[in-house]
N, C-alpha and C. Protein backbone atom coordinates (compact mmCIF):
# COMPACT_ATOMS: atom_id res chain seq x y z
N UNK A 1 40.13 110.27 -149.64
CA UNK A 1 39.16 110.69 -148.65
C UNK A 1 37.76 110.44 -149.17
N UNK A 2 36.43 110.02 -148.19
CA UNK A 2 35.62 110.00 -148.24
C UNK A 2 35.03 111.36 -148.74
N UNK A 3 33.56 111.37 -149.45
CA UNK A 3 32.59 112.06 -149.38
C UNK A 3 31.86 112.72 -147.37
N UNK A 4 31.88 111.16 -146.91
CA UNK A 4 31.54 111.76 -145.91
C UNK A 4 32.59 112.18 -144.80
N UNK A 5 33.72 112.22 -144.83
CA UNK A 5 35.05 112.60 -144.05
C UNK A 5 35.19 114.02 -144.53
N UNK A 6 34.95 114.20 -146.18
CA UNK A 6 34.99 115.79 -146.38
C UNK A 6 33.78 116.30 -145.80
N UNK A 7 32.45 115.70 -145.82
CA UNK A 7 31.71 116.90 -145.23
C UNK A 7 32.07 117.02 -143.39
N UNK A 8 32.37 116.04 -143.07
CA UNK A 8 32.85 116.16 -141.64
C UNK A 8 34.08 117.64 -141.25
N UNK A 9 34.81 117.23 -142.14
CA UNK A 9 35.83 118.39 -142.21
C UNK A 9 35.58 120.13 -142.48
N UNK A 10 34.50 119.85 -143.53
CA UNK A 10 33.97 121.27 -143.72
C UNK A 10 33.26 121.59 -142.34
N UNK A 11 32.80 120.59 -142.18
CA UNK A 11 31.34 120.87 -140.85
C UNK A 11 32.41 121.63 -140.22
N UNK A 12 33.52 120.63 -139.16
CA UNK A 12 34.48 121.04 -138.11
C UNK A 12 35.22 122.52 -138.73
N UNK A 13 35.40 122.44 -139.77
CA UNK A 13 35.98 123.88 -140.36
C UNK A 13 35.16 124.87 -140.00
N UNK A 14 34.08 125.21 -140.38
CA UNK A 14 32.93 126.01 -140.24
C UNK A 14 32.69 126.28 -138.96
N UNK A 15 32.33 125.37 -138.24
CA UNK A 15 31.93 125.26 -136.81
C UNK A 15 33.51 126.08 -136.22
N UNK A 16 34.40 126.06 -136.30
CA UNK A 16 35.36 126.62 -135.77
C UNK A 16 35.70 128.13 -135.60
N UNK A 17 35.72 128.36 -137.22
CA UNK A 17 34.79 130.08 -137.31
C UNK A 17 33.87 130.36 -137.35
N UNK A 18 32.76 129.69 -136.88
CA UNK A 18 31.82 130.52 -136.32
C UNK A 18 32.27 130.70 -134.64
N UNK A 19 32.31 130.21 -134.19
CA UNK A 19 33.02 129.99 -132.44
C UNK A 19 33.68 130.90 -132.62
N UNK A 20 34.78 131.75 -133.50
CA UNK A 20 35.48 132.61 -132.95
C UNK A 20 34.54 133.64 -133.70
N UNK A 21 33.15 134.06 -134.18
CA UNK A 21 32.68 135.06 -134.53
C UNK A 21 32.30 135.28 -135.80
N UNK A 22 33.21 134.87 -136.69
CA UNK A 22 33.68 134.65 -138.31
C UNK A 22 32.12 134.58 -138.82
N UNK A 23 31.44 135.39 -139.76
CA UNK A 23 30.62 135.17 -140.72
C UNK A 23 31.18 134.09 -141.25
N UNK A 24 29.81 133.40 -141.97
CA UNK A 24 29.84 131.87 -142.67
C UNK A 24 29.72 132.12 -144.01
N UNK A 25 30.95 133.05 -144.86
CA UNK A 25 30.49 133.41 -145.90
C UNK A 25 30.67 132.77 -147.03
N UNK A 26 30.18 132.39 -148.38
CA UNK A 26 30.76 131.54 -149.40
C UNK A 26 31.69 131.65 -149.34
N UNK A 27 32.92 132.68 -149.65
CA UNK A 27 34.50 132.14 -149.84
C UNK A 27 34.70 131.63 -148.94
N UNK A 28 34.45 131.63 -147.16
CA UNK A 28 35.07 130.97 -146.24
C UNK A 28 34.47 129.36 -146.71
N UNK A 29 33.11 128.99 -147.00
CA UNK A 29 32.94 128.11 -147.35
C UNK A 29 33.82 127.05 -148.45
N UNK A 30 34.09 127.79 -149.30
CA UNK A 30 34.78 127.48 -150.69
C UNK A 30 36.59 127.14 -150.11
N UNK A 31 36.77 127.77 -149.05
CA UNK A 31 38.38 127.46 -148.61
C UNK A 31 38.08 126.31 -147.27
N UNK A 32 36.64 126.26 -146.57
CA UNK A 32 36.58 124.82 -145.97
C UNK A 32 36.65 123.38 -147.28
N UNK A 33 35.93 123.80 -148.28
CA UNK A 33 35.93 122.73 -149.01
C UNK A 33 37.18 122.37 -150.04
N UNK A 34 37.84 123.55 -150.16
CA UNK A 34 39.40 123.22 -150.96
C UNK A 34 40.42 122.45 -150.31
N UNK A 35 40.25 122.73 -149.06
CA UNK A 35 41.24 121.79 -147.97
C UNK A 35 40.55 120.78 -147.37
N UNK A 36 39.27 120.86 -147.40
CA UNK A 36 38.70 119.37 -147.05
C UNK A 36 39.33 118.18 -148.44
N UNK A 37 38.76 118.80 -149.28
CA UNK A 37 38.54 118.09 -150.87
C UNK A 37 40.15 117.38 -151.18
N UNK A 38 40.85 118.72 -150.94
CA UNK A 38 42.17 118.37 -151.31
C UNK A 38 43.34 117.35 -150.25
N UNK A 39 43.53 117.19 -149.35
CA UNK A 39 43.65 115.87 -148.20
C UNK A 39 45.62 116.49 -148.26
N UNK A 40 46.11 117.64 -149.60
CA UNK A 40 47.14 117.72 -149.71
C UNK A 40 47.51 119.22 -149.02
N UNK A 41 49.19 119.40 -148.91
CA UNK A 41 49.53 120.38 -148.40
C UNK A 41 49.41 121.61 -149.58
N UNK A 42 48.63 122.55 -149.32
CA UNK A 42 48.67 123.62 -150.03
C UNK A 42 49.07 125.40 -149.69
N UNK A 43 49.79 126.07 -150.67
CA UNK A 43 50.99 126.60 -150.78
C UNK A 43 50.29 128.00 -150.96
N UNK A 44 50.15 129.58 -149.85
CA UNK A 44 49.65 130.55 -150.24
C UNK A 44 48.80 130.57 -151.61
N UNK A 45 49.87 130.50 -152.67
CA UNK A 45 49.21 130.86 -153.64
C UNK A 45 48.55 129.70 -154.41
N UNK A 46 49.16 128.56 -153.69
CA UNK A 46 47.79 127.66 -154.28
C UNK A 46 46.16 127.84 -154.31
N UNK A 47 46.09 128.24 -153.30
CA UNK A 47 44.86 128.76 -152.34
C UNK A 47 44.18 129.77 -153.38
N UNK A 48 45.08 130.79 -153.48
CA UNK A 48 44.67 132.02 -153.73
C UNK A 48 44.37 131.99 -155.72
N UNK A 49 45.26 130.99 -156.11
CA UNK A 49 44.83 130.57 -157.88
C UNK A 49 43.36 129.96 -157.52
N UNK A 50 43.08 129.22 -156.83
CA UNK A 50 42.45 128.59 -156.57
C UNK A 50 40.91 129.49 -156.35
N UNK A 51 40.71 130.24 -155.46
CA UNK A 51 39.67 130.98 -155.47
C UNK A 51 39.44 132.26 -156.19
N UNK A 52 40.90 133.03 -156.69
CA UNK A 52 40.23 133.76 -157.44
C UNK A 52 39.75 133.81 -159.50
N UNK A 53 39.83 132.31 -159.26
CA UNK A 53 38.61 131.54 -160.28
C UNK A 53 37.26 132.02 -159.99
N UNK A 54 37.05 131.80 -158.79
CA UNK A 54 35.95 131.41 -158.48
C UNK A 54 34.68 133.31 -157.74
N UNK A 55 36.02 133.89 -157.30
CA UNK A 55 35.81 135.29 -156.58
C UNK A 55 37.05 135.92 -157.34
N UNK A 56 36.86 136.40 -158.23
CA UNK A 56 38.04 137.18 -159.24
C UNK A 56 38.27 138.89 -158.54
N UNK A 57 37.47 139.35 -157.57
CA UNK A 57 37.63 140.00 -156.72
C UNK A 57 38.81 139.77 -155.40
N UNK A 58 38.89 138.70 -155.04
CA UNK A 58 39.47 137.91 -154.21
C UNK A 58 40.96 138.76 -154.16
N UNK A 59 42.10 139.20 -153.40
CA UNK A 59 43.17 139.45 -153.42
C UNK A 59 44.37 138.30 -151.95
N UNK A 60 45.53 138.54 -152.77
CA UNK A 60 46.58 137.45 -151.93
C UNK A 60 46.22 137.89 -150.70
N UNK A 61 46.67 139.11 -150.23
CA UNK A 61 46.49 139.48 -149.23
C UNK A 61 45.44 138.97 -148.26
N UNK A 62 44.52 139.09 -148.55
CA UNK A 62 42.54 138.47 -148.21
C UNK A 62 43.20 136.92 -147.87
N UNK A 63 43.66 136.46 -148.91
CA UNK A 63 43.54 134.94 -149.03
C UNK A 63 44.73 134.58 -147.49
N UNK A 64 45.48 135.57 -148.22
CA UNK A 64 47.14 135.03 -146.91
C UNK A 64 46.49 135.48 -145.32
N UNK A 65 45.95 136.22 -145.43
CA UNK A 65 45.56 136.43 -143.96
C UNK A 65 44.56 135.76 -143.54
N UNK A 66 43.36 135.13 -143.71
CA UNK A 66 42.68 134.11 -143.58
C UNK A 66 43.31 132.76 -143.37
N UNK A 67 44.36 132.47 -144.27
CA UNK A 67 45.51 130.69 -144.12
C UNK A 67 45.66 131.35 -142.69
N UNK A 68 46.23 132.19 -142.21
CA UNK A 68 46.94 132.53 -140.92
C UNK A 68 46.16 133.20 -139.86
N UNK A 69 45.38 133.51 -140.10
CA UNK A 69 44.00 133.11 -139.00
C UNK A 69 43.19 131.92 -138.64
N UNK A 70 43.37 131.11 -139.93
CA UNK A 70 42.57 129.47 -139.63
C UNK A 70 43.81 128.97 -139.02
N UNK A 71 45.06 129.13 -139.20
CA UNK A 71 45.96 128.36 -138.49
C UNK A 71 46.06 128.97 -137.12
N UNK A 72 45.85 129.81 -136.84
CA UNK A 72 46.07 130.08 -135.34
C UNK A 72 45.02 129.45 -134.53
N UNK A 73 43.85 129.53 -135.24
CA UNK A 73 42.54 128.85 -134.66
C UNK A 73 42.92 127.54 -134.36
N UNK A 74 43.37 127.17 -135.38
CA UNK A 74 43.81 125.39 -135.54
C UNK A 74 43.04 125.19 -136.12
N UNK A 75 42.44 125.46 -137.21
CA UNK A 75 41.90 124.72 -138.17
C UNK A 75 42.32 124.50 -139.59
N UNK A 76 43.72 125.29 -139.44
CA UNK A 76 44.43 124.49 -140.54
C UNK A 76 45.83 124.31 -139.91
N UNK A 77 46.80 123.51 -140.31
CA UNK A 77 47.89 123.40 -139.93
C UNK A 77 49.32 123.93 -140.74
N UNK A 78 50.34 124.98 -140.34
CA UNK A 78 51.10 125.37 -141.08
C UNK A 78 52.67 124.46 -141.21
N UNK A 79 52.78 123.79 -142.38
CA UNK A 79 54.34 123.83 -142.28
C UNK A 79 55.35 124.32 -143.28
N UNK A 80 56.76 124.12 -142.79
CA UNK A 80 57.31 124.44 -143.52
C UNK A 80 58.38 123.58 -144.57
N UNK A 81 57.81 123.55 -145.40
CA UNK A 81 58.51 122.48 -146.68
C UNK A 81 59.70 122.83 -147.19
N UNK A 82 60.47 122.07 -148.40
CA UNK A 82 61.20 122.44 -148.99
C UNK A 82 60.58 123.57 -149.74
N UNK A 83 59.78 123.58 -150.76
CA UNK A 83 59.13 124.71 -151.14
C UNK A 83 58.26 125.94 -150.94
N UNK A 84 58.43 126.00 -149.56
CA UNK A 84 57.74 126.73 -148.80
C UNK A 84 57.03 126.77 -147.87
N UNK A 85 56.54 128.15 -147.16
CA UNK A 85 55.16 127.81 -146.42
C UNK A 85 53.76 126.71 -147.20
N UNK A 86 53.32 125.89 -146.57
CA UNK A 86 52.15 125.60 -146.71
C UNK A 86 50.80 124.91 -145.89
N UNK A 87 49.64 125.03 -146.42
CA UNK A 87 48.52 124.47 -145.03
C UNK A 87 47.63 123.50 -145.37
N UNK A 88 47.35 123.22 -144.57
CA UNK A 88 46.75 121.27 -144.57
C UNK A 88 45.60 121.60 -143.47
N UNK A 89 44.59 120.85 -144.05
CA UNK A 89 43.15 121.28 -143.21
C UNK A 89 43.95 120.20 -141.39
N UNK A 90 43.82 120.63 -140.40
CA UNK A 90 43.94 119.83 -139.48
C UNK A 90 42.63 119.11 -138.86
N UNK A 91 43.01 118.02 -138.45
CA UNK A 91 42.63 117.13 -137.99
C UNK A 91 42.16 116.86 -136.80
N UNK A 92 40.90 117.55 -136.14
CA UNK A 92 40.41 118.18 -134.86
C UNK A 92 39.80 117.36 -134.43
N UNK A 93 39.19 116.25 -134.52
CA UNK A 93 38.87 114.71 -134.32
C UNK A 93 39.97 114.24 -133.32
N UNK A 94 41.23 114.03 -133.18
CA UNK A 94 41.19 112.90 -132.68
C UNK A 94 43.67 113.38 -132.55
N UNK A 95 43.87 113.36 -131.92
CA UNK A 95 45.34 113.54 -131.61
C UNK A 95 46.39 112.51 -132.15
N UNK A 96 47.48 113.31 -133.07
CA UNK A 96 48.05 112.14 -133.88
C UNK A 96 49.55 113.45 -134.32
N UNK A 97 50.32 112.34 -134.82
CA UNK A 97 51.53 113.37 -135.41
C UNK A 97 52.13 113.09 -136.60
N UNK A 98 52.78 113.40 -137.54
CA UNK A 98 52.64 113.18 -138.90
C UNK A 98 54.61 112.75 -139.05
N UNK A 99 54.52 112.11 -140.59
CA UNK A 99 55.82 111.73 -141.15
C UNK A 99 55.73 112.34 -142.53
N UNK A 100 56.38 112.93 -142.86
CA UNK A 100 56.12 113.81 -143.89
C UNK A 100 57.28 113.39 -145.27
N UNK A 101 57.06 112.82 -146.26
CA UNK A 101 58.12 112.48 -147.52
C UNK A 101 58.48 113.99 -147.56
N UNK A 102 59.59 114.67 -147.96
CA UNK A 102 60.54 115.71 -148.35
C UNK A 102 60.75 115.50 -149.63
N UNK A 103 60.29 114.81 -150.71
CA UNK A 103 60.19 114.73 -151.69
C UNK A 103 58.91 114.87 -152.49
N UNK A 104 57.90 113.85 -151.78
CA UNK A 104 56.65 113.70 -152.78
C UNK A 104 55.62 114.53 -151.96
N UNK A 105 56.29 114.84 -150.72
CA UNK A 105 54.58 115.36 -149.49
C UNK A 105 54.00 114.50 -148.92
N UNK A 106 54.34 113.05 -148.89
CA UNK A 106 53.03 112.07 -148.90
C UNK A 106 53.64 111.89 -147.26
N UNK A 107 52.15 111.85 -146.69
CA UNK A 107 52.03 112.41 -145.08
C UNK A 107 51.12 110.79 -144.54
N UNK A 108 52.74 110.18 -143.54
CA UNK A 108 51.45 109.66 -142.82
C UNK A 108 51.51 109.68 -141.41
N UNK A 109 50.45 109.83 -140.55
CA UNK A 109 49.85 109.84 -139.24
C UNK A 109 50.22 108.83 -138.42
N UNK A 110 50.39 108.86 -137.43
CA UNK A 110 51.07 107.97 -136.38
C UNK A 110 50.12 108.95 -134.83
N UNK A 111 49.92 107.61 -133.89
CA UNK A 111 49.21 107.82 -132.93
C UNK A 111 50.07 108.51 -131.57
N UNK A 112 51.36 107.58 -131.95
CA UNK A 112 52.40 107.57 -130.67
C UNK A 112 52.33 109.16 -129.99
N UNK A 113 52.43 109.85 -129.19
CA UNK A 113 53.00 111.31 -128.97
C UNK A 113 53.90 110.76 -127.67
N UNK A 114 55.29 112.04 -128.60
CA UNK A 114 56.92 111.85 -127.65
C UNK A 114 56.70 112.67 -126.10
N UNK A 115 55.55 113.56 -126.18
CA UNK A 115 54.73 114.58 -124.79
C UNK A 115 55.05 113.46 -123.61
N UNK A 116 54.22 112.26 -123.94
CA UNK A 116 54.53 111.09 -123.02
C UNK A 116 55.77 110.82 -122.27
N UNK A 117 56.51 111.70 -123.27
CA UNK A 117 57.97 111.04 -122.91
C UNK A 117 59.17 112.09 -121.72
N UNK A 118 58.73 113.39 -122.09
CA UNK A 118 59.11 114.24 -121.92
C UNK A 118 58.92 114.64 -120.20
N UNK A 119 59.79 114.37 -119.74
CA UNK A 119 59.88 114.54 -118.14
C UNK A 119 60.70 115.96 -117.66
N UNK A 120 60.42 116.77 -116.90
CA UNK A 120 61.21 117.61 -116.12
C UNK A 120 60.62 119.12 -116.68
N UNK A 121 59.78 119.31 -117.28
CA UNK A 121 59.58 120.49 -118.04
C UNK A 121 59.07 121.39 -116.46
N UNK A 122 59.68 122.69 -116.60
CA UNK A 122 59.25 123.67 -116.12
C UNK A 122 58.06 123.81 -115.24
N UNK A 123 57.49 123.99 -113.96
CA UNK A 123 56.13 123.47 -113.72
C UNK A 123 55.52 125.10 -114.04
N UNK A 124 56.91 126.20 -113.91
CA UNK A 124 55.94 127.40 -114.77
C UNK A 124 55.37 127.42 -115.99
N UNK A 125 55.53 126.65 -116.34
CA UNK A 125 55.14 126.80 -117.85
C UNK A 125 54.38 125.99 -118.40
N UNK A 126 53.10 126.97 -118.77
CA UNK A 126 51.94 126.13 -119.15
C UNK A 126 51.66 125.11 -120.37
N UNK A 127 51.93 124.54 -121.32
CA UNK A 127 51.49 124.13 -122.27
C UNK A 127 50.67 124.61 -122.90
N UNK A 128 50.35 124.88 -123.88
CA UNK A 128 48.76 125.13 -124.51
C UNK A 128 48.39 123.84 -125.84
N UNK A 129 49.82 124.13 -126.68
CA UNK A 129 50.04 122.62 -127.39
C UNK A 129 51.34 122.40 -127.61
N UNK A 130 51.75 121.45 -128.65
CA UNK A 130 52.38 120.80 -129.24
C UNK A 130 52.43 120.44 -130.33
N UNK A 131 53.79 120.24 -131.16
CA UNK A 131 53.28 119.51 -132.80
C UNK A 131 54.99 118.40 -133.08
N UNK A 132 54.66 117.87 -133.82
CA UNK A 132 56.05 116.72 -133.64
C UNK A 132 55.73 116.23 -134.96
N UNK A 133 56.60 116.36 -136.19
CA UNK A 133 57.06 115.83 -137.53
C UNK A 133 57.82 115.25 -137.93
N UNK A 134 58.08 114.42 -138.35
CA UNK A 134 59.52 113.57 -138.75
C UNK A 134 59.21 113.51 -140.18
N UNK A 135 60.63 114.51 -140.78
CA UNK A 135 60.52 114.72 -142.24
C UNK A 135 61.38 113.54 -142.74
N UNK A 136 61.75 112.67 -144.20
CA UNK A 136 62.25 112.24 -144.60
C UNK A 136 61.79 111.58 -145.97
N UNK A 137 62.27 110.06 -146.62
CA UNK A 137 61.83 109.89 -147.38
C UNK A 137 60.90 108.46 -147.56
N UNK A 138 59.49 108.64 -148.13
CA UNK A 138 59.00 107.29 -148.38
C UNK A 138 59.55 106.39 -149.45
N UNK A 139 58.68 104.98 -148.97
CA UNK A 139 59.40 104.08 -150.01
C UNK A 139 59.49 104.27 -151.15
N UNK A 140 58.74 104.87 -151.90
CA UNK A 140 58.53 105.30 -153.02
C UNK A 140 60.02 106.02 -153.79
N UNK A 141 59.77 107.40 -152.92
CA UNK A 141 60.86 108.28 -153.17
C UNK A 141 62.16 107.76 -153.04
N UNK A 142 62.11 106.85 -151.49
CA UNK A 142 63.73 106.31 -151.14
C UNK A 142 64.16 105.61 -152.45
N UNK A 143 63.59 104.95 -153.07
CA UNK A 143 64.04 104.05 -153.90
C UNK A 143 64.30 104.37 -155.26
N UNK A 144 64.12 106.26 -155.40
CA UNK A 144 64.58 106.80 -156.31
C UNK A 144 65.80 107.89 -156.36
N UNK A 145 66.19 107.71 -154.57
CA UNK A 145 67.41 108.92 -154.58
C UNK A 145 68.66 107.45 -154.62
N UNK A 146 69.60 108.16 -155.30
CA UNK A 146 70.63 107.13 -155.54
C UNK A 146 71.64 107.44 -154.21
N UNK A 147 72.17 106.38 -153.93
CA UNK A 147 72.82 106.09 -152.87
C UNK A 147 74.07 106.60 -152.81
N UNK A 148 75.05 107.15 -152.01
CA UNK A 148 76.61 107.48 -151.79
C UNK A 148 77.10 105.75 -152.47
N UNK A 149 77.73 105.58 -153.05
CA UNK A 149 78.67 104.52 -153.17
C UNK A 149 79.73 104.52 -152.32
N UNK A 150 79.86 103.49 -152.20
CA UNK A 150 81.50 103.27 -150.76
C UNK A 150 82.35 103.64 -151.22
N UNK A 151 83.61 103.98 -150.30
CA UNK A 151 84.30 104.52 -150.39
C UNK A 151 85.18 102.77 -150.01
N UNK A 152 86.39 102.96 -151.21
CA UNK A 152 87.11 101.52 -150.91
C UNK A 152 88.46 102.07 -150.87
């Protein structure tokens, strides 16, 4: 990631809680720029090693309820990995859906959305959003899980 893609990201981070009210306070600052900076999926307590370096006051609790308030906002995105919950700054720019390695994490973006595809839905029922992942393995990884051998 860019220098200027992270400050874009902090900006859109920021700008998001303030819209819902949120003081603009250094730690909120310091957790726009850990998930801008970092481009990777990060894990409660990644987060929370992470700032209370920095705010040794700081508690999980504080930290876990903030991941899960920026994700409801949508300004971060939650999934669920082999190793757990974790959150990834989202991507409020521009509509896209992800492929996710199950091995290494390594995430890439695709434009297509299956929404397009999807005919007959309910006309009660409103939408608000959507999210669509396809977990598996990259080339990388594929070419390190060993294969079933045939059966002769």
């Amino acid at each position: 990631m860019q220098v200027g893609t992270h400050t874009h990201t902090i900006d859109e981070m920021l700008r998001a809680m303030a819209q819902q009210g949120w003081r603009i306070t250094e730690q909120r600052r310091s957790l726009a720029t850990l998930f801008a900076e970092s481009g990777s999926y990060l894990s409660p307590k990644d987060v929370y090693e992470y700032m209370k370096v920095k705010y040794p006051g700081v508690s999980f609790d504080t930290v876990y309820r903030n991941l899960r308030l920026l994700s409801e906002m949508g300004v971060l995105e939650q999934f669920h990995l082999a190793d757990g919950l974790k959150f990834k700054a989202s991507c409020l720019s521009h509509h896209h859906h992800h492929m996710i390695c199950i091995s290494c994490e390594k995430t890439v973006t695709f434009e297509f959305c299956p929404m397009k595809l999807v005919k007959d839905l309910p006309e009660s029922f409103e939408i608000q959003s959507h999210r669509f992942e396809i977990f598996g393995y990259c080339s990388d990884c594929k070419s390190g899980i060993s294969q079933p051998s045939e059966l002769h």
